[in-house]
N, C-alpha and C. Protein backbone atom coordinates (compact mmCIF):
# COMPACT_ATOMS: atom_id res chain seq x y z
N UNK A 1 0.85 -1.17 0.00
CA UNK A 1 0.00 0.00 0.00
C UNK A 1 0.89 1.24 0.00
N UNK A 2 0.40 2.25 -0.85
CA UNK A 2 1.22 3.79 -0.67
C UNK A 2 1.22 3.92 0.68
N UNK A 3 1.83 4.98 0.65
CA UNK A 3 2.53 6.31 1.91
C UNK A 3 1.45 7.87 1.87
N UNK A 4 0.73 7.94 2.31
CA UNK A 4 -0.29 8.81 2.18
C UNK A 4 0.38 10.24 2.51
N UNK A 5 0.35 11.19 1.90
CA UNK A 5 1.22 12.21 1.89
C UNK A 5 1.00 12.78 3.38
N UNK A 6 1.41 13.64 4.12
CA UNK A 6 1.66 14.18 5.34
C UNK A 6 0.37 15.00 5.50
N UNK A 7 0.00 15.93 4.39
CA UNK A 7 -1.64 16.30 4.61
C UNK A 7 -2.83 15.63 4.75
N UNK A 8 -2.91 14.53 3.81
CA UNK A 8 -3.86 13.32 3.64
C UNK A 8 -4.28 13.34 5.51
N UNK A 9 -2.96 12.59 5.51
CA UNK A 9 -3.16 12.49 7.21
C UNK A 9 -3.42 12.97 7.91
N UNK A 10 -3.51 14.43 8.25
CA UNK A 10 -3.77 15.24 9.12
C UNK A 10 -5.19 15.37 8.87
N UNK A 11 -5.39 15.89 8.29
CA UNK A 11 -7.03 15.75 7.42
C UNK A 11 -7.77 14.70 8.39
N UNK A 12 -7.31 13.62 7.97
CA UNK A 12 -8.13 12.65 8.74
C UNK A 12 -8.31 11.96 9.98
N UNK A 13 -6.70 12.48 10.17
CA UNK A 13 -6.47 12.68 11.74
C UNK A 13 -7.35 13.72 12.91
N UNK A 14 -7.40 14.82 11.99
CA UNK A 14 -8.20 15.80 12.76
C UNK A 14 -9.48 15.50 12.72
N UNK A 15 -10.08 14.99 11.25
CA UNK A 15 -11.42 14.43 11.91
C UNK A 15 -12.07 13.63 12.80
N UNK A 16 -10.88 12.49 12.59
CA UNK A 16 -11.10 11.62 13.54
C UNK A 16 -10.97 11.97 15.21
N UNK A 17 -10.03 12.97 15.48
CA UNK A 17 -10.35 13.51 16.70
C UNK A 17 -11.43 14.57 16.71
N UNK A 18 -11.68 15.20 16.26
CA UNK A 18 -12.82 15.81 16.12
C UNK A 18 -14.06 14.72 16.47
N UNK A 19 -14.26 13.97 15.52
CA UNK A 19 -15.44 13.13 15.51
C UNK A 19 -15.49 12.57 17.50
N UNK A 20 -14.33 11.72 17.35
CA UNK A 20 -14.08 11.37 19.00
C UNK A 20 -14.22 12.30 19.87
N UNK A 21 -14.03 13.44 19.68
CA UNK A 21 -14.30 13.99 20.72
C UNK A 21 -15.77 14.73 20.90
N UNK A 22 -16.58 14.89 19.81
CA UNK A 22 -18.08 15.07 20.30
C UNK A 22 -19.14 13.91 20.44
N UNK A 23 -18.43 12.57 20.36
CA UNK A 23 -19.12 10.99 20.81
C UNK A 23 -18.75 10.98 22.24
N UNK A 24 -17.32 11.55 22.44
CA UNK A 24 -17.27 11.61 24.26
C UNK A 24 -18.08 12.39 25.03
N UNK A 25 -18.29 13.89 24.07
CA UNK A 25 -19.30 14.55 25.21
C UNK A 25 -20.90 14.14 24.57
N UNK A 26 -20.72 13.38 23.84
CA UNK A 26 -22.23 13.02 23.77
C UNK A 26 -22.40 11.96 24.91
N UNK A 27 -21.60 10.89 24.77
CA UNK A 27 -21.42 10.22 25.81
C UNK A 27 -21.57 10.43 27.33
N UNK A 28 -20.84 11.49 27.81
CA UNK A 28 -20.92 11.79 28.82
C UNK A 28 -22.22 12.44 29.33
N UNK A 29 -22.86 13.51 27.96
CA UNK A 29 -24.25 14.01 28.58
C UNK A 29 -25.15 13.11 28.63
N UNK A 30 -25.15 11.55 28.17
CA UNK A 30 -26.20 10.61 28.93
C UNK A 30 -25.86 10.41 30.05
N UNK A 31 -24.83 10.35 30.45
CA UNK A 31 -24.74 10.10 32.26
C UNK A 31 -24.93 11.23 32.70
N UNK A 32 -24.81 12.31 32.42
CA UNK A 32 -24.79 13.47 33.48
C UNK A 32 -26.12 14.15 32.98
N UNK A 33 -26.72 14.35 32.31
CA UNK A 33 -27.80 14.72 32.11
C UNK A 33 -29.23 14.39 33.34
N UNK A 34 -30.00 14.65 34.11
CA UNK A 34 -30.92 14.27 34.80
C UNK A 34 -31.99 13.56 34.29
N UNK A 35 -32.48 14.00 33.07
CA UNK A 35 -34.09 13.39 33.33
C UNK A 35 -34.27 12.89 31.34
N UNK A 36 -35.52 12.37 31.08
CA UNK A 36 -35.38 11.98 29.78
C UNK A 36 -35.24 13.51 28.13
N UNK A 37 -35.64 14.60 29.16
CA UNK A 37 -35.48 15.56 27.81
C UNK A 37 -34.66 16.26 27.64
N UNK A 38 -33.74 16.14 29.32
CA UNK A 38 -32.15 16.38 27.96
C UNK A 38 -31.06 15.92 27.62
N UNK A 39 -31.53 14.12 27.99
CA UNK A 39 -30.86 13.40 27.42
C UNK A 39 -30.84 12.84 26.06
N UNK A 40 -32.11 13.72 25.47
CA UNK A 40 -32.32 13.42 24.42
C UNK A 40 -31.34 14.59 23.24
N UNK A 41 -30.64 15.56 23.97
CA UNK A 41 -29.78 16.44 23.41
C UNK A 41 -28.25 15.59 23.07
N UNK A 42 -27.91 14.69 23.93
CA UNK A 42 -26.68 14.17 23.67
C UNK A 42 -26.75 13.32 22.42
N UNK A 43 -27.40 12.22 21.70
CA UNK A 43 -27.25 11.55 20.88
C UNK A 43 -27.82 11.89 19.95
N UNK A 44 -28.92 13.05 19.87
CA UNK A 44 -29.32 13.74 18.74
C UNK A 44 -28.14 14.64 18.56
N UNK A 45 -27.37 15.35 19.09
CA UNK A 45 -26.48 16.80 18.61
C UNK A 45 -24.85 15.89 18.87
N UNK A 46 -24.54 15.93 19.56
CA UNK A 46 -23.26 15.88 20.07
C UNK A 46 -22.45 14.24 19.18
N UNK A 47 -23.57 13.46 19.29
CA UNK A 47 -22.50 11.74 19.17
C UNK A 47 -23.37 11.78 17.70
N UNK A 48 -24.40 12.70 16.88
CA UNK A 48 -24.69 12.89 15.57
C UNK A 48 -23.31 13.53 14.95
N UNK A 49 -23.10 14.49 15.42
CA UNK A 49 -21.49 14.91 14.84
C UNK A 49 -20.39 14.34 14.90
N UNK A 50 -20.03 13.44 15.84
CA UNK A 50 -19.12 12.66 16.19
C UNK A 50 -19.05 11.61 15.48
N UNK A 51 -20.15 10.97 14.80
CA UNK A 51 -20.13 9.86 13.44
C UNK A 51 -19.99 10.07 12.43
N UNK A 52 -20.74 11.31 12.33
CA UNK A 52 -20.56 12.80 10.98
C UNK A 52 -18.65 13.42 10.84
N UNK A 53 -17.99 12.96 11.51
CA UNK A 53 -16.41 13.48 11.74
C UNK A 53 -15.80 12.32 11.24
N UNK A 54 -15.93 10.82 11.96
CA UNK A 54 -15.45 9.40 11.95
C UNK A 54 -16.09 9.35 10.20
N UNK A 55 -17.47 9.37 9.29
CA UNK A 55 -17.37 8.69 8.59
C UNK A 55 -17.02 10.37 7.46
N UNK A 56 -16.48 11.12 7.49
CA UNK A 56 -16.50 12.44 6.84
C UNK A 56 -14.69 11.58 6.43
N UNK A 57 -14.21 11.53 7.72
CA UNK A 57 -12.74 11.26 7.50
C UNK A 57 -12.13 9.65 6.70
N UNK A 58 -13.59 9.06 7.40
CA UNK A 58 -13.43 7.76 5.77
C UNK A 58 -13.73 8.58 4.83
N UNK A 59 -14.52 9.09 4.40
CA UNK A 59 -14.62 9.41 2.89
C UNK A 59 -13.78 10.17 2.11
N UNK A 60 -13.22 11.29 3.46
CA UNK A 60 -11.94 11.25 2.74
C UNK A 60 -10.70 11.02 2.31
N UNK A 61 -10.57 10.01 2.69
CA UNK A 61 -9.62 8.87 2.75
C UNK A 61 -9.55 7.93 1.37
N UNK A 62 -11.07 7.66 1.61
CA UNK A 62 -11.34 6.46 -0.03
C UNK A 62 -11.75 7.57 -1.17
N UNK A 63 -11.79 8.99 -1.48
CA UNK A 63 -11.39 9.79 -1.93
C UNK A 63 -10.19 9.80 -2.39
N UNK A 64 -8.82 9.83 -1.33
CA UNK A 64 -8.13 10.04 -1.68
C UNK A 64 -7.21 8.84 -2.66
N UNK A 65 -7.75 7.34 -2.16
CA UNK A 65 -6.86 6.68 -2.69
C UNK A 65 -7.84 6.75 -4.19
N UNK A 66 -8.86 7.00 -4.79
CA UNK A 66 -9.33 7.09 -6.02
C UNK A 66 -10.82 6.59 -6.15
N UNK A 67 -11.88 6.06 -4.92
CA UNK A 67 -12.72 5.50 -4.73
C UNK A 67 -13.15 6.60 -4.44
N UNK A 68 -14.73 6.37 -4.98
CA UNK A 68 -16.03 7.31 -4.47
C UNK A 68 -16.92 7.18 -3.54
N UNK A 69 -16.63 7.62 -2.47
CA UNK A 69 -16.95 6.44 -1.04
C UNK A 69 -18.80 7.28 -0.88
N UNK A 70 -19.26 6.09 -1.55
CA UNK A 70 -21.03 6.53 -1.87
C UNK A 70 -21.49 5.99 -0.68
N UNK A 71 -21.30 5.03 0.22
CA UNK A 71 -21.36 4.60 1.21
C UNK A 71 -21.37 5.16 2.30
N UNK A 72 -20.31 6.08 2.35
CA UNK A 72 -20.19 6.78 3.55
C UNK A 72 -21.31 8.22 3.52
N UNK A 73 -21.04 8.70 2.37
CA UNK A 73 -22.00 9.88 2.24
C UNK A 73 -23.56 9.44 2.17
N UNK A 74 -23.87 8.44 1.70
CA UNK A 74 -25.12 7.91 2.37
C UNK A 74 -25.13 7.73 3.69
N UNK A 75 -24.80 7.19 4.17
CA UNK A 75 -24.62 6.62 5.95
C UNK A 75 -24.73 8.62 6.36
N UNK A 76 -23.71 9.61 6.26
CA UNK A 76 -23.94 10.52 6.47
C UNK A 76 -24.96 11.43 6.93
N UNK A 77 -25.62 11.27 5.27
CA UNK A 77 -27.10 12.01 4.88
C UNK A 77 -28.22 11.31 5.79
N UNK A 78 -28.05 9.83 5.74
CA UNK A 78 -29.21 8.95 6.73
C UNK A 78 -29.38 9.52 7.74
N UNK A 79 -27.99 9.66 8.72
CA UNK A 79 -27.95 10.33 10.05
C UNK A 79 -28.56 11.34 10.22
N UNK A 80 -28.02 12.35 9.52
CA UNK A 80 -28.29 13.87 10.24
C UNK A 80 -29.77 14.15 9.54
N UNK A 81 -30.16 13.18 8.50
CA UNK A 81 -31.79 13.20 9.07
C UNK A 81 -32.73 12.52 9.60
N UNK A 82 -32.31 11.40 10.20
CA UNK A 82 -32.72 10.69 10.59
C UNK A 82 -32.53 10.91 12.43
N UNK A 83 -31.68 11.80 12.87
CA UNK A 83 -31.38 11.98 14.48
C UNK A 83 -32.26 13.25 14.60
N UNK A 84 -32.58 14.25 14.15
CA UNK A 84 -33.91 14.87 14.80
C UNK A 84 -35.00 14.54 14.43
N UNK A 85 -35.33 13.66 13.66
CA UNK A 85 -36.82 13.21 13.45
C UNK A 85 -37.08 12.64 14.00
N UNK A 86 -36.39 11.55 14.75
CA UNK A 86 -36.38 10.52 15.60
C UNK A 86 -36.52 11.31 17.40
N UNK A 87 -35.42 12.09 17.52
CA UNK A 87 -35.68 13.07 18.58
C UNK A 87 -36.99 13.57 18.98
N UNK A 88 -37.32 14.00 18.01
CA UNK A 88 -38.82 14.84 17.96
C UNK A 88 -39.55 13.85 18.23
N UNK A 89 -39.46 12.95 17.51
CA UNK A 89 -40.84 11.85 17.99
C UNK A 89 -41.16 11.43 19.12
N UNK A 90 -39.51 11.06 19.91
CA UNK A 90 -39.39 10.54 21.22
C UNK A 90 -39.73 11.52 22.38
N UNK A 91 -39.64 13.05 22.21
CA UNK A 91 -40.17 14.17 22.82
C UNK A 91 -41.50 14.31 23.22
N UNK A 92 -41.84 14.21 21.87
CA UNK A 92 -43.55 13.97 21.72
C UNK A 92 -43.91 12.84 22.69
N UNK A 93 -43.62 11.78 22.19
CA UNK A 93 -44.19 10.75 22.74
C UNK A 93 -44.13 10.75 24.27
N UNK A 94 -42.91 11.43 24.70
CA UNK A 94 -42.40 11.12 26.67
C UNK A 94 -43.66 12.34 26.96
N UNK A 95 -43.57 13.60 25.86
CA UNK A 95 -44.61 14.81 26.24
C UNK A 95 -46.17 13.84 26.49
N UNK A 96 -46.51 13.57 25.62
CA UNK A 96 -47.86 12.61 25.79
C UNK A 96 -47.97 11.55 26.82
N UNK A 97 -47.02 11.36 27.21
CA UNK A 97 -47.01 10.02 28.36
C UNK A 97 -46.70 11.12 29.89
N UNK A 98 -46.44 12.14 29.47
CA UNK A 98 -46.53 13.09 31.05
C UNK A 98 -45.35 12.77 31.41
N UNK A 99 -44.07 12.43 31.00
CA UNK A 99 -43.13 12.02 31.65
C UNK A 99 -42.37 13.32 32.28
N UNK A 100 -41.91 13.47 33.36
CA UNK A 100 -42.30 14.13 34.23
C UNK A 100 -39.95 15.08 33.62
N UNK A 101 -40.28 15.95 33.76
CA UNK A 101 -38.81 17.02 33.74
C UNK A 101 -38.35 17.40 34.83
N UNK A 102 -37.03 17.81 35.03
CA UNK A 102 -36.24 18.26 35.90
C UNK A 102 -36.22 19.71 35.51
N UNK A 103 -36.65 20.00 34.69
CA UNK A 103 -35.91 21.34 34.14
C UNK A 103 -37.45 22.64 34.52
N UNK A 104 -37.99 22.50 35.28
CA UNK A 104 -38.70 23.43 35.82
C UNK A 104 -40.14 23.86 34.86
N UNK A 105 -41.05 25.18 35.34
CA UNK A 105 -41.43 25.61 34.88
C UNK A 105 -41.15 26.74 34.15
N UNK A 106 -41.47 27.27 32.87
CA UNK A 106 -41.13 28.16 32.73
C UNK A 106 -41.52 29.73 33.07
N UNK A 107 -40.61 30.87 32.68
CA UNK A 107 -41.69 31.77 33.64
C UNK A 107 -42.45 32.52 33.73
N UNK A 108 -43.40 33.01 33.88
CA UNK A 108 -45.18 34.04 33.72
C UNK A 108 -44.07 35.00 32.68
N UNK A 109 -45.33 34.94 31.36
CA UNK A 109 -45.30 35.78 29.99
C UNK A 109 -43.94 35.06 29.28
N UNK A 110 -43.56 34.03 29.23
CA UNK A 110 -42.21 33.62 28.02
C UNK A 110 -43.62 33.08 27.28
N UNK A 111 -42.39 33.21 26.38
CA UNK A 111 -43.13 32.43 25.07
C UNK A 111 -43.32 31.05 25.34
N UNK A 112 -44.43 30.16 24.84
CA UNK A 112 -44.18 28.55 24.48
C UNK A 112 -43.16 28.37 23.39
C-alpha cells in the first residue's frame, strides 16, 4: 500500500479527533444529564457529529486513494436526518405520556 502524503493524514487525523471527541461529550451528557429531555440532546447533537467526523474522515480517505466512497455519504445524509426526526418523535411521545422534567417551569409571559 502507498505512503499517504503528510496532509492526507492530518485531514483525517483531525477528523477523527474531532469526531471522538463530540461521541465523548455526547457520551458523557447521557450520564450526566438528569431526566429523559435532555438526554435526548446528547445523541441527537453531540454523538450525531461525532459519526458525521469518523465517517467524513473515511470518505476522505477512499477519496483520496481514487474510490467514491457513496457509502459513507449515504450513511452521512441517513444520520443527520434521521437523528432529529427521531428526537422529535421521542419528545412527543415522553410529552404525551406526562413524563415528568427536571428542568422546571417556565416563567409568567415567556413564550411557548
Amino acid at each position: 500500500m502507498d505512503q499517504l502524503p503528510m496532509w492526507v493524514e492530518v485531514i483525517v487525523a483531525a477528523l477523527l479527533v474531532v469526531g471522538g471527541v463530540f461521541t465523548l461529550v455526547g457520551a458523557i451528557g447521557m450520564l450526566r444529564f438528569p431526566d429523559f429531555y435532555m438526554r435526548l440532546h446528547a445523541p441527537t447533537k453531540a454523538t450525531t457529529l461525532g459519526v458525521g467526523g469518523v465517517l467524513l474522515a473515511s470518505l476522505a480517505l477512499s477519496w483520496w486513494r481514487g474510490e467514491f466512497g457513496v457509502h459513507e455519504l449515504l450513511i452521512t445524509l441517513f444520520l443527520f436526518i434521521t437523528a432529529p426526526v427521531s428526537a422529535n418523535l421521542m419528545a412527543k411521545a415522553a410529552m404525551h405520556l406526562h413524563v415528568p422534567s427536571k428542568a422546571g417551569e417556565p416563567p409568567r409571559g415567556a413564550r411557548p
